[in-house]
Every structure is written in C-alpha cells, then in structure tokens.
Protein backbone atom coordinates (compact mmCIF):
# COMPACT_ATOMS: atom_id res chain seq x y z
CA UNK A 1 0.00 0.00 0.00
CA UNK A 2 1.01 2.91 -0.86
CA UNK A 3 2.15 5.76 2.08
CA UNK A 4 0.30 8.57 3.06
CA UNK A 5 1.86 12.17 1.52
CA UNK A 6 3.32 14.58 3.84
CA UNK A 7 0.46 16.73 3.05
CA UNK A 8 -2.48 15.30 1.39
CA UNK A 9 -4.55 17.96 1.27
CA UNK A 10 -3.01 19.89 -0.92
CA UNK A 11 -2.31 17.34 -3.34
CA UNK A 12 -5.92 16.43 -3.45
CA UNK A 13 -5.91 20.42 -4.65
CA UNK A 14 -3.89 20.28 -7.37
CA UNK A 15 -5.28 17.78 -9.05
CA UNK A 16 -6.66 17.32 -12.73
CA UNK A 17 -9.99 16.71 -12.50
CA UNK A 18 -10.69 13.55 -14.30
CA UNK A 19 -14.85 14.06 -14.32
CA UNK A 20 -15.67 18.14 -14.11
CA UNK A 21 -19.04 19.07 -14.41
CA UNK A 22 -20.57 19.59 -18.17
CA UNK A 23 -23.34 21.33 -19.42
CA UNK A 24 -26.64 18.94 -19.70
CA UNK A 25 -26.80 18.20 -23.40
CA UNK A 26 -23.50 18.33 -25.34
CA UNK A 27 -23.17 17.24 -28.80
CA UNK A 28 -19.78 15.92 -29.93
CA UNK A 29 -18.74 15.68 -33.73
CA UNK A 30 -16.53 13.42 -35.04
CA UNK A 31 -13.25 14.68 -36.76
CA UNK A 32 -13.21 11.94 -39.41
CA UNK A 33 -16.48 12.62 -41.40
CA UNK A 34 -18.03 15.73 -39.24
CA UNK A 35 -20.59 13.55 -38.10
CA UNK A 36 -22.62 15.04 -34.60
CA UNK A 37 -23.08 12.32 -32.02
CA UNK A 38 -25.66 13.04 -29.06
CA UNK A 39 -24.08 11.29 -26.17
CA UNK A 40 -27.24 10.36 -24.63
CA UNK A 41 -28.32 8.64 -27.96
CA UNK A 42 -24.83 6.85 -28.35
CA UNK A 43 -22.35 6.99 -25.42
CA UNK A 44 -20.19 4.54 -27.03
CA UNK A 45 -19.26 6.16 -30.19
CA UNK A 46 -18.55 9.34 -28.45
CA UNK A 47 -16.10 7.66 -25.85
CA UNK A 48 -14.19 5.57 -29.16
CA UNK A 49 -15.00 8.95 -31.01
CA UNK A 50 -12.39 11.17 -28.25
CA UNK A 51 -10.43 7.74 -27.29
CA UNK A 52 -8.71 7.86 -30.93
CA UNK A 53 -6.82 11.15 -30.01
CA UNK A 54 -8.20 12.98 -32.85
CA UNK A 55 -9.14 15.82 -30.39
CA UNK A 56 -6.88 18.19 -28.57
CA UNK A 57 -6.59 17.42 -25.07
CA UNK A 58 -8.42 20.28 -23.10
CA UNK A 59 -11.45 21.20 -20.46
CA UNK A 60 -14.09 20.16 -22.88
CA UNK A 61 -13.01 16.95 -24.30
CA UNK A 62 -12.75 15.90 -20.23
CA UNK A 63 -16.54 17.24 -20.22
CA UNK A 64 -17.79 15.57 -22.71
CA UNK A 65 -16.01 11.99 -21.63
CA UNK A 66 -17.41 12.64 -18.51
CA UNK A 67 -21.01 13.40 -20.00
CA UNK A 68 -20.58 10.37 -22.02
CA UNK A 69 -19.80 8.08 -19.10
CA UNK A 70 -23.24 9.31 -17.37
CA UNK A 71 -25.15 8.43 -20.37
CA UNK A 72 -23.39 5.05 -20.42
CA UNK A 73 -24.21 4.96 -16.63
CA UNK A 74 -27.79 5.33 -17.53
CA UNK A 75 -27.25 2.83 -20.66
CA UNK A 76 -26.28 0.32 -17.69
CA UNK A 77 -28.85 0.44 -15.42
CA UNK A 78 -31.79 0.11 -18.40
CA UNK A 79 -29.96 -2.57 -19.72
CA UNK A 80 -29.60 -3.95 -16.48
CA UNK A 81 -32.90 -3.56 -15.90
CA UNK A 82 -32.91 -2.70 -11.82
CA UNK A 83 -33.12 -0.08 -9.94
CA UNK A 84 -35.46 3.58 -10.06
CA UNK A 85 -32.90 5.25 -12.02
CA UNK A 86 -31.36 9.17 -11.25
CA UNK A 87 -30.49 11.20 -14.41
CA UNK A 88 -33.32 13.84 -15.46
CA UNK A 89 -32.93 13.21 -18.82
CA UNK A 90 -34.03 10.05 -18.60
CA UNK A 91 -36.97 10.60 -16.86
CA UNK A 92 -38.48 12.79 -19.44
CA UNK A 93 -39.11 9.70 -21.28
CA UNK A 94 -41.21 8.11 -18.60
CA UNK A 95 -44.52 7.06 -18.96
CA UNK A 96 -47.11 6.82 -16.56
CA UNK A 97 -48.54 3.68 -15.01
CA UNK A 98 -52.13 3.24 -13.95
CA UNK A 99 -53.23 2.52 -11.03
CA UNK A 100 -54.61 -1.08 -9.90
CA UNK A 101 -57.60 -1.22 -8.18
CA UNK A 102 -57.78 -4.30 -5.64
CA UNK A 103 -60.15 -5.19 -2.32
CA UNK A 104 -59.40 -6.72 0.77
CA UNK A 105 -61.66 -8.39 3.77
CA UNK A 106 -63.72 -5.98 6.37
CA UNK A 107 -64.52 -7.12 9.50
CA UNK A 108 -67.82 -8.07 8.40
CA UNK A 109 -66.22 -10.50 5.94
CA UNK A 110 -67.84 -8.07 2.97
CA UNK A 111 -65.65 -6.43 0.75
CA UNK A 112 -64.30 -3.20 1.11
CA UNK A 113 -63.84 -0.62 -1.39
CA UNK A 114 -60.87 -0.77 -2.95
CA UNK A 115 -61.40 2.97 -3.93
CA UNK A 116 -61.76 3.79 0.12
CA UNK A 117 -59.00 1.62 1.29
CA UNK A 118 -56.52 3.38 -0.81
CA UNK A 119 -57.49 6.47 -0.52
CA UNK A 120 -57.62 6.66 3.20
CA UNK A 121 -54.05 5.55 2.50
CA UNK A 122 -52.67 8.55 0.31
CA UNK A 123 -54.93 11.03 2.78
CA UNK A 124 -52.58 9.62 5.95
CA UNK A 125 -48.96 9.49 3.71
CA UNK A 126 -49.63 12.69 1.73
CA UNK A 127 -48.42 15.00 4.51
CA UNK A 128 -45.40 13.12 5.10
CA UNK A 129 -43.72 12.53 1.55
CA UNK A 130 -41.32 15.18 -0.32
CA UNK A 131 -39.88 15.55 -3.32
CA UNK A 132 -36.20 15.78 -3.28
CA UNK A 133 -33.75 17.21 -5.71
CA UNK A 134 -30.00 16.59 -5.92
CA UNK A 135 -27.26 18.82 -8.08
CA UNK A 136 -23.20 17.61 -8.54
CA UNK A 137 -20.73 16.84 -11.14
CA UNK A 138 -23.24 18.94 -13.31
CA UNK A 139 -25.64 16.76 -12.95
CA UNK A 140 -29.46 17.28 -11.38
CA UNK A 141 -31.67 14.12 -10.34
CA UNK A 142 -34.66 13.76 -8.41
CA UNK A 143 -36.28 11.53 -6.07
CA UNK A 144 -38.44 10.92 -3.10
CA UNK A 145 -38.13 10.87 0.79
CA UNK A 146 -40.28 10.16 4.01
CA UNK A 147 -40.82 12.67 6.91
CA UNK A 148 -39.37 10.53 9.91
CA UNK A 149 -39.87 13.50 12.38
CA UNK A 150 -41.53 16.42 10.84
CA UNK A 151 -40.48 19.16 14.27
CA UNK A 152 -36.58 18.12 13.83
CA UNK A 153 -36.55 18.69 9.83
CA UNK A 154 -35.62 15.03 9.09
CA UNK A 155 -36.32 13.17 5.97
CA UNK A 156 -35.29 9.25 4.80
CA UNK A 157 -34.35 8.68 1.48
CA UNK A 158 -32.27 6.20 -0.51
CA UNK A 159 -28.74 7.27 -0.44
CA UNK A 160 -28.57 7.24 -4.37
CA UNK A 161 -31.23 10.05 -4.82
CA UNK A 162 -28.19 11.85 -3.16
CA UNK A 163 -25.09 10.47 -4.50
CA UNK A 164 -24.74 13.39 -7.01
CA UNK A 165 -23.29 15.54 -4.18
CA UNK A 166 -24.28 17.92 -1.08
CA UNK A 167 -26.08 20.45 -3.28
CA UNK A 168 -29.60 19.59 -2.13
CA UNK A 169 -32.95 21.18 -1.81
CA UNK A 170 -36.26 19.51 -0.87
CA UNK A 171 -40.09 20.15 0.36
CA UNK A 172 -42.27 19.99 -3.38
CA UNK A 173 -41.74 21.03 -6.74
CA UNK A 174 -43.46 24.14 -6.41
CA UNK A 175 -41.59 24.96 -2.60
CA UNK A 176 -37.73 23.69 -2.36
CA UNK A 177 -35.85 24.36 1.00
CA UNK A 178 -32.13 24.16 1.46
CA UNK A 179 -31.41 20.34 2.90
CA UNK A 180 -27.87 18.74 4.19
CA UNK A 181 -27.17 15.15 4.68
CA UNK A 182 -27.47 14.58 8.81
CA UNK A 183 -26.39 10.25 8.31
CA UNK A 184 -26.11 8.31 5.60
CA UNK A 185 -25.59 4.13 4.85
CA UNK A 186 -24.22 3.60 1.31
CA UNK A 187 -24.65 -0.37 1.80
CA UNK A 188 -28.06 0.10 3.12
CA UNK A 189 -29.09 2.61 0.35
CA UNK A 190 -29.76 4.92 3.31
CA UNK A 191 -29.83 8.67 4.43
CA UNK A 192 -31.13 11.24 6.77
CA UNK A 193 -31.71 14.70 5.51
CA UNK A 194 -31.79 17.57 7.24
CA UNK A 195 -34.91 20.15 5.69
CA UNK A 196 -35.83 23.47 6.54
CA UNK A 197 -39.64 24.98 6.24
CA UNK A 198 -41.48 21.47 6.96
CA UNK A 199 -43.71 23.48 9.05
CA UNK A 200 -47.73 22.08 8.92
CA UNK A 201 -45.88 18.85 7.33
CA UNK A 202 -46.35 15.51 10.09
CA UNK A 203 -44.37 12.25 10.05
CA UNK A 204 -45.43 8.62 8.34
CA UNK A 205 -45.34 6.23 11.53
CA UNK A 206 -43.00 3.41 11.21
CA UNK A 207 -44.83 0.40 10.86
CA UNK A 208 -43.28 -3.29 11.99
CA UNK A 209 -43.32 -6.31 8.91
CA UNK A 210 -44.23 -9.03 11.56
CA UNK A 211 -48.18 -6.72 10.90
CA UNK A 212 -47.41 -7.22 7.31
CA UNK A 213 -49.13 -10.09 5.58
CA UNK A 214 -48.61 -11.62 1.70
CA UNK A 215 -51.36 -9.64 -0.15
CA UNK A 216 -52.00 -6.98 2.27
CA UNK A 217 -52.66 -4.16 0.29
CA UNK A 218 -49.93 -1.33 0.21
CA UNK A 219 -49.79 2.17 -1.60
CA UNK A 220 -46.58 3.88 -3.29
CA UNK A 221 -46.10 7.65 -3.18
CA UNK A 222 -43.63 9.69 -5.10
CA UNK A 223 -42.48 12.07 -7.24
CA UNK A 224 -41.95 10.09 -10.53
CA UNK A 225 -41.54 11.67 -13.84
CA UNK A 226 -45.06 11.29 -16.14
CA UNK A 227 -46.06 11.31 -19.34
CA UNK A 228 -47.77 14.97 -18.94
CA UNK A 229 -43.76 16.03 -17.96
CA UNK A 230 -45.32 17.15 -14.55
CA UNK A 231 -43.46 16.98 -11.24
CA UNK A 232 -46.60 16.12 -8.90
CA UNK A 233 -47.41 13.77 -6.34
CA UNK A 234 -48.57 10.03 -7.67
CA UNK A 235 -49.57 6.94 -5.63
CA UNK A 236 -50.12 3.73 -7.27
CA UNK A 237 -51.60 0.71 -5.34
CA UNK A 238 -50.81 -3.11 -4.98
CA UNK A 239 -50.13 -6.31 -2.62
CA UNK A 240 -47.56 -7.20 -0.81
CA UNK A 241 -45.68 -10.22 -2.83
CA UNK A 242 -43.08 -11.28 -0.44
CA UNK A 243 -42.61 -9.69 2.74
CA UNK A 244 -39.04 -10.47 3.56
CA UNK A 245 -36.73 -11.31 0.88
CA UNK A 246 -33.01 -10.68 -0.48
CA UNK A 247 -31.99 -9.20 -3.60
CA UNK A 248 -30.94 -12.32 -5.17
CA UNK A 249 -29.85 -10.75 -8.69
CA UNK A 250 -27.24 -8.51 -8.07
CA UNK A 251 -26.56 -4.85 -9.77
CA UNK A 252 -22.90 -2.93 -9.61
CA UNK A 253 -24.96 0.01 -8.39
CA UNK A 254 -26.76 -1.94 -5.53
CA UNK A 255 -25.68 -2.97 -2.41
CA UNK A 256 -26.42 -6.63 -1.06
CA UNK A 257 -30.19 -6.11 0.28
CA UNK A 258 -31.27 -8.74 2.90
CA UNK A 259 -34.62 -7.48 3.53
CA UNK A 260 -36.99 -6.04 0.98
CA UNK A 261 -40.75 -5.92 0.82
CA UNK A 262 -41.83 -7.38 -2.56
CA UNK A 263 -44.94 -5.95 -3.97
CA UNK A 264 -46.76 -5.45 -7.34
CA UNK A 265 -47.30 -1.29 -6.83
CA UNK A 266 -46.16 0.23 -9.97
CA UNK A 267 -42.84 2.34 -9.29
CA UNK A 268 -40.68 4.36 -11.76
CA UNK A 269 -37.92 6.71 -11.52
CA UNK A 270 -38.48 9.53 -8.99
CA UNK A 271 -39.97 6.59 -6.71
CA UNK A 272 -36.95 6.40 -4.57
CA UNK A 273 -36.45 7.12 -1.14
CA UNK A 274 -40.96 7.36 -1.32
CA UNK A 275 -42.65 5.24 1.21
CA UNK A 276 -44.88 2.10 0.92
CA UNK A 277 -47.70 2.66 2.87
CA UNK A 278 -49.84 -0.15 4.42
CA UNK A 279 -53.36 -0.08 6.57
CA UNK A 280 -53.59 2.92 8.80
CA UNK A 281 -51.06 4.79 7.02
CA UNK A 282 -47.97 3.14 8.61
CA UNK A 283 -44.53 2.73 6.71
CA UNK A 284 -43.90 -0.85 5.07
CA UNK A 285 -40.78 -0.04 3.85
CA UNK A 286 -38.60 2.48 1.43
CA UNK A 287 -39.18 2.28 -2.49
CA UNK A 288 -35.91 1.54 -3.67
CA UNK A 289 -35.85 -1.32 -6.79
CA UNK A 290 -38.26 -1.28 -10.06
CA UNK A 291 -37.03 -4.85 -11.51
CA UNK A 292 -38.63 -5.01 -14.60
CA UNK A 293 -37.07 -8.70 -16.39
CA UNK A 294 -34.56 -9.40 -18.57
CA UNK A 295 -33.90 -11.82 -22.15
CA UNK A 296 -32.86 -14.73 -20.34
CA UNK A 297 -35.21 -13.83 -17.01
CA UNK A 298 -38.38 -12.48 -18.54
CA UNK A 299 -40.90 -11.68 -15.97
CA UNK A 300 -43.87 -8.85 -15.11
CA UNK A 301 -42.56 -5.71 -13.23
CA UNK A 302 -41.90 -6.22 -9.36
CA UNK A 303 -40.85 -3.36 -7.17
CA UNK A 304 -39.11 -3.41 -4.10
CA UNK A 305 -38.64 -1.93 -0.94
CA UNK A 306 -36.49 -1.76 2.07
CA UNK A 307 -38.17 -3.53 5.27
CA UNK A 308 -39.58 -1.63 7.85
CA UNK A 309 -37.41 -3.15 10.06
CA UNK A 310 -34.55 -2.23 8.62
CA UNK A 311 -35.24 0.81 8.51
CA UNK A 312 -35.41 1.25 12.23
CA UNK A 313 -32.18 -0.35 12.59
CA UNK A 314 -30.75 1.96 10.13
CA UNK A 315 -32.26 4.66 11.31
CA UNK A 316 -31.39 4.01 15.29
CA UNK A 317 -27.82 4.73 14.18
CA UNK A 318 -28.84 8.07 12.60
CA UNK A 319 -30.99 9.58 14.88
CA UNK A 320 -27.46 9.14 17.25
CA UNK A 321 -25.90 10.94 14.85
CA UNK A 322 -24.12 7.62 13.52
CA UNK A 323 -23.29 7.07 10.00
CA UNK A 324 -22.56 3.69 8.23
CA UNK A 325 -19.57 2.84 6.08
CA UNK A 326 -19.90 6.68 4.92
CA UNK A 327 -16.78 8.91 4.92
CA UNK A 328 -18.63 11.89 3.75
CA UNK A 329 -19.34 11.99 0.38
CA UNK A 330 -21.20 10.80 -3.22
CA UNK A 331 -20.31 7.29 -4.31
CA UNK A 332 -21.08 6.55 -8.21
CA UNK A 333 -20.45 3.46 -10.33
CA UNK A 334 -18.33 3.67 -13.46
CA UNK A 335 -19.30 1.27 -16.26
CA UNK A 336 -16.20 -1.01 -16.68
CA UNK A 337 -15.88 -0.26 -20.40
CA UNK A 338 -15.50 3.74 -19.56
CA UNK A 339 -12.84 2.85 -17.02
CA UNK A 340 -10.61 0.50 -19.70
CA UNK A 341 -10.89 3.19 -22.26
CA UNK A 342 -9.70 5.71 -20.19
CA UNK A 343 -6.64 3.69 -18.71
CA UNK A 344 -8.14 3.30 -15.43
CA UNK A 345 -8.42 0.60 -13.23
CA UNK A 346 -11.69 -0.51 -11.08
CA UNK A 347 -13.07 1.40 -8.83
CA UNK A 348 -15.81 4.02 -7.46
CA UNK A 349 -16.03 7.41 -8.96
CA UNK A 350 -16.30 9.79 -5.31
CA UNK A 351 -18.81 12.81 -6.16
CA UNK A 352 -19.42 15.78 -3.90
CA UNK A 353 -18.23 15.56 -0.28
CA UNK A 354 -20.69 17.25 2.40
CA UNK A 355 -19.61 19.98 4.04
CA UNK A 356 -17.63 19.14 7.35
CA UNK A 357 -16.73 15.55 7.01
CA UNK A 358 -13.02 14.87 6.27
CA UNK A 359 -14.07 14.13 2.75
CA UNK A 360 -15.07 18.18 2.27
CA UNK A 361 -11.61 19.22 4.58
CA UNK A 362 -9.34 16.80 2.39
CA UNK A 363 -11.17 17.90 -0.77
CA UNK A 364 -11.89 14.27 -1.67
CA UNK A 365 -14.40 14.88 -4.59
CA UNK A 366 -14.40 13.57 -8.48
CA UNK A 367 -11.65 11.32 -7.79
CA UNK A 368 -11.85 7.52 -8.41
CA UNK A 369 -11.38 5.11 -5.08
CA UNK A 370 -9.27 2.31 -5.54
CA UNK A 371 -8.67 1.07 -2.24
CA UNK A 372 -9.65 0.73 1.34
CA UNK A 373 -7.16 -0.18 3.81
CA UNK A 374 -5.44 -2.24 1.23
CA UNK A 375 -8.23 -3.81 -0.01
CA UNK A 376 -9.23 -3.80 -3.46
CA UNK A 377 -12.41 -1.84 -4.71
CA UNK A 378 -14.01 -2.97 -7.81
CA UNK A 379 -16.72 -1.50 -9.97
CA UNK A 380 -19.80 -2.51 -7.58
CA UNK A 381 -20.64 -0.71 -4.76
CA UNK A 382 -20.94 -4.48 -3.49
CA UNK A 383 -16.98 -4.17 -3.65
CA UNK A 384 -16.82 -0.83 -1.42
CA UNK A 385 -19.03 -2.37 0.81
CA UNK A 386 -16.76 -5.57 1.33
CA UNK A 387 -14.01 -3.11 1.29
CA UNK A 388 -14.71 -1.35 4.29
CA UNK A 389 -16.07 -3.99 6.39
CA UNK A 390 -17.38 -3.29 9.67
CA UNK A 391 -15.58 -0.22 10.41
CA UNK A 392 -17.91 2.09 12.94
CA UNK A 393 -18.48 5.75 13.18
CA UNK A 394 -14.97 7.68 14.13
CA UNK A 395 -12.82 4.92 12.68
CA UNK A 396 -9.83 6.14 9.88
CA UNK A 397 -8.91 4.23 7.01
CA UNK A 398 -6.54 4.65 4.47
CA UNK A 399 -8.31 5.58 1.00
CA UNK A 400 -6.11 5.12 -2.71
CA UNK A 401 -7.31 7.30 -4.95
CA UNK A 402 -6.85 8.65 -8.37
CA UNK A 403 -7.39 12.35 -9.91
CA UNK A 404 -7.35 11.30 -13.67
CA UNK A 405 -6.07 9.23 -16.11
CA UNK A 406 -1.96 8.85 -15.67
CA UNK A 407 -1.81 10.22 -12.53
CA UNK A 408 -0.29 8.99 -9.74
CA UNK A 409 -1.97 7.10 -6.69
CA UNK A 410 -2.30 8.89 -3.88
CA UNK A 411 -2.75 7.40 -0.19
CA UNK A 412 -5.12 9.30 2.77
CA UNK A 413 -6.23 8.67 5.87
CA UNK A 414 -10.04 9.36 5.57
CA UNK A 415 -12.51 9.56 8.78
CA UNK A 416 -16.03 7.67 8.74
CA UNK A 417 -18.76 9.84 9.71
C-alpha cells in the first residue's frame, strides 16, 4: 500500500480533474467525417470517437467523456434492468402507469372498497412525503423521501437520490428548501436529511413487517416523472408479494439487500427514497428497486422496498448521529468499459463531499477510489461495501485514490462519519 503524503490535502488540490461538471446536453462531432453524435443517444461512439486522439486534449473533451460516461451509466442500469434510475434526462421519457384497483376483507367479511381503502391511504402518507432534488458533477436528479420527524426537519431517502453531491434542496416542486445530509448508509441505500420549512408537514409512523401479511394491500407515493412532464405527487396501489426477501440478482450500483418488501405497486424513476404505505397509514418499507425482467429472465414488473425493520435499525444509528460505512461523500459506479478506455483501473467514482466531514476538509471529490485499507475496490458498490467492512463511526482508514487518467496514486487517511 502505498504511504500517506506529507500533506495530502493539498495534493488532493492540485489535481486534474478527471470528471468536471458539463453542461446537460453536449453534442460531440466526429473529426473523421463531421458527423454530430448526441451522447445520450450513443455513449459509445462518443467515448471511441475522443479515445482515438483525434481531439486536442483540453477542459471540454474531459466534459464531454465525462457526460458520455453518465449516459453510459444510464445505458447500464436500463440494460440492467434494476433499480429507479437518477439522471433527469431520462426521466423525461417516462410514462405513466395506472393505477390497480384491488379489495381486501372488512370485518364483516364483505368487501371493502378498494377505492376507500386506498385512498384513506394517500390522505394519511400525503403530509409526510417530499420531493427531493439533488445537483453535482453537473448533474441534477430527483427523487423521493419520508418525513421521519416532521419538528426536527428530518427526511429518509435512498442514499442514491443523493449520491450526485451535497447540493440539495427539498419540500415539493413548487416549494424547495435548502437540505444537508445529517447520516447516511451507502450499503443500506440509506440517508437522513436535514430540511428546513417542513412546518404544517407531520411524520409517516413506522410500521413493523411481523403486521405485514402476503397480499395486504400497500400504496406507493412519489415524485416520478409522467407522461404529462409534470413533477406532482402520484400513488399507485398493490399487494404485498413477499414480505421479507433478499436481492438475489445482483446490480454494480446496488448494495447486497437482505430485507426487501416485494410488492406489485407500480414504481418508476423519482420513486426512490418514497414510502410504501400499508393499513392505517404506517410505513412498510422504502421504495428503492423497479425490476422489470430481462432476455434470459423475462418476468412482469416487481418493485421493491427496504423492510420496515430495517429501517429502524438503520435509522437508530442516525438519529445518534451515527453514520454507516460513509466517509462523507457521493459514491457513483463507473461502467467497466468507460474505465478501460480511459486507462483506469476498477473502482468508485467519489462525487461531492458534504460539508464538514473529512471528505469536504481533504477535498476528496471527483476522484476515483481504488482502495480501502489495502483492499481492493471494484466496480460494484458491493466491492466498497466488502471493502470497508465493519468499520464504525470515528474509525480512519486509508483511502487510494486517483485524480485522472496517468496520474499517480495517492494514499489518505479518511474519517467515517
């Protein structure tokens, strides 16, 4: 392992950014036969396109690899098919999902409406879910979080809605308020905002699975992008599938999930970090995976959630002002192919740090992570997470990271939050 520079710091500020922040459409012609290529249409070309050397080496050829490797971020999770998605631009093309009507039992053994069930659902949640909005590395993406405790200002989301960087704002479309991370939980998909001007706003109660029954009917509220291109609140109902199970297909930008809530509630992107509601308006868990089937695994939509019960774990930790396996800043995951044409080696691109962690002090932003106390981190946020182990709030680790292609490794001893 490399050692630790006499002063880190300011090595961290001299660096070359290897992924600065770009405007949000660029177009990118190619030298040979003057031909434009939209990097959201073809992220490929454009990254063999500026690989070949035909262009100068400057500011905007970084930008537009960088732009190029979010598009080909985005290219991996729809061909992936799982997770909610982040980039804006994608969500433009989203189209909205109707609602299912179903019925459950009364006490009386006759059928309620399904009409009344849900709605008395979405009347008790409303109050308590916010739309989020997230700005870094030139970037903007949206998402969804609970109100866990509406006089303290402090909102659960999924700690991807976030991982663009500390520039956040949240409340609705119409009303944004300045936010700041308070916690966050990288391997649970976790995080704890901080929002001003919640005021009138009241908290979802947490609800416990062992209350949750297969086919109990839940709701999901959000904030997800629709095919009118408004940014307004949705709920879609469903029943629970499963009400404990593990993510047993695994995604680079997922961590290793052992408890989700299964359910057949339409989601889409701008779902995250919204809450599954059951009966009486109680949380079921956190909207966090659309999984939607693949060639060799074709299958109907089935979105998931993060257990109740994890959730209060999770959130134990925060409310004590502990963090999990978070050092401060925006974790992203680089497509292999973007890493090998750029001479890099595996590894997880580090976005904006929030402001008073050792991550902000050391500067440790838009660099690629390498290694964790000597051990290896691949291209999966699986890898960080295996990486860092069971290190607690307080604890230092040594952190390998790059600044850009050809430059040199440098070694720092980073703080966990």
């Amino acid at each position: 392992m490399n050692e630790p520079r006499a002063n880190p710091r300011a090595s961290l500020l001299r660096r070359r950014r290897w992924f600065p922040a770009a405007a949000k459409w660029v177009s990118v012609r190619r030298v040979a036969d003057d031909e434009a290529i939209a990097p959201e249409e073809d992220p490929e070309a454009v990254l063999e396109a500026l690989a070949e050397g035909s262009a100068a080496e400057s500011p905007a050829r970084r930008r537009r690899l960088a732009r190029a490797a979010l598009f080909a971020v985005r290219d991996a999770r729809r061909s992936a098919r799982i997770g909610i998605g982040l980039g804006a631009a994608a969500l433009l093309l989203a189209i909205g999902v109707g609602v299912l009507a179903l019925s459950r039992t009364g006490d009386d053994d006759e059928p309620a409406p399904a009409a009344a069930v849900t709605e008395d659902i979405v009347a008790r949640a409303r109050p308590g879910t916010v739309y989020i909005r997230s700005r870094g590395i030139g970037e903007e993406a949206s998402g969804t979080g609970v109100i866990v405790d509406a006089a303290e200002g402090l909102v659960l989301t999924n700690f991807h809605v976030i991982a663009l960087g500390p520039d956040l704002q949240a409340g609705t479309p119409q009303r944004l308020d300045d936010a700041e991370v308070r916690a966050a939980a990288p391997c649970e998909d976790l995080a704890l905002l901080h929002v001003e001007g919640l005021e009138g706003r009241s908290a979802i109660p947490l609800g416990r699975q062992a209350d949750v029954q297969q086919g109990d009917q839940v709701v999901a509220l959000g904030y997800p992008a629709s095919a009118s291109g408004g940014q307004s609140l949705t709920s879609t109902a469903g029943v629970v599938s499963s009400v404990r199970t593990p993510l047993r297909i695994p995604a680079p930008e997922q961590p290793r999930f052992t408890n989700l809530v299964q359910m057949d509630a339409a989601l889409g992107p701008g779902n995250s970090g919204g809450p599954l509601v059951g009966a009486g308006g109680r949380l079921v868990g956190i909207n966090t995976i659309l999984f939607t089937g693949s060639a060799d695994q074709p299958g109907s939509d089935q979105g998931y959630a993060i257990g109740v019960d994890r959730v209060r774990d999770v959130l134990s930790d925060f409310r004590a002002g502990r963090s999990r396996a978070w050092f401060g800043a925006g974790l992203l995951t680089p497509p292999p192919g973007i890493l090998r044409r750029q001479g890099l080696p595996a590894g997880m691109l580090v976005t904006g740090a929030q402001d008073g962690t050792t991550a902000e002090k050391l500067r440790l932003e838009e660099v690629l992570l390498t290694e964790i106390d000597g051990k290896r981190v691949g291209s999966s946020l699986a890898s960080y997470c295996r990486a860092v182990g069971d290190v607690q709030s307080g604890d230092e680790l040594d952190m390998t990271v790059l600044t850009g292609p050809g430059a040199e490794r440098q070694t720092v001893s980073v703080e966990f939050d």
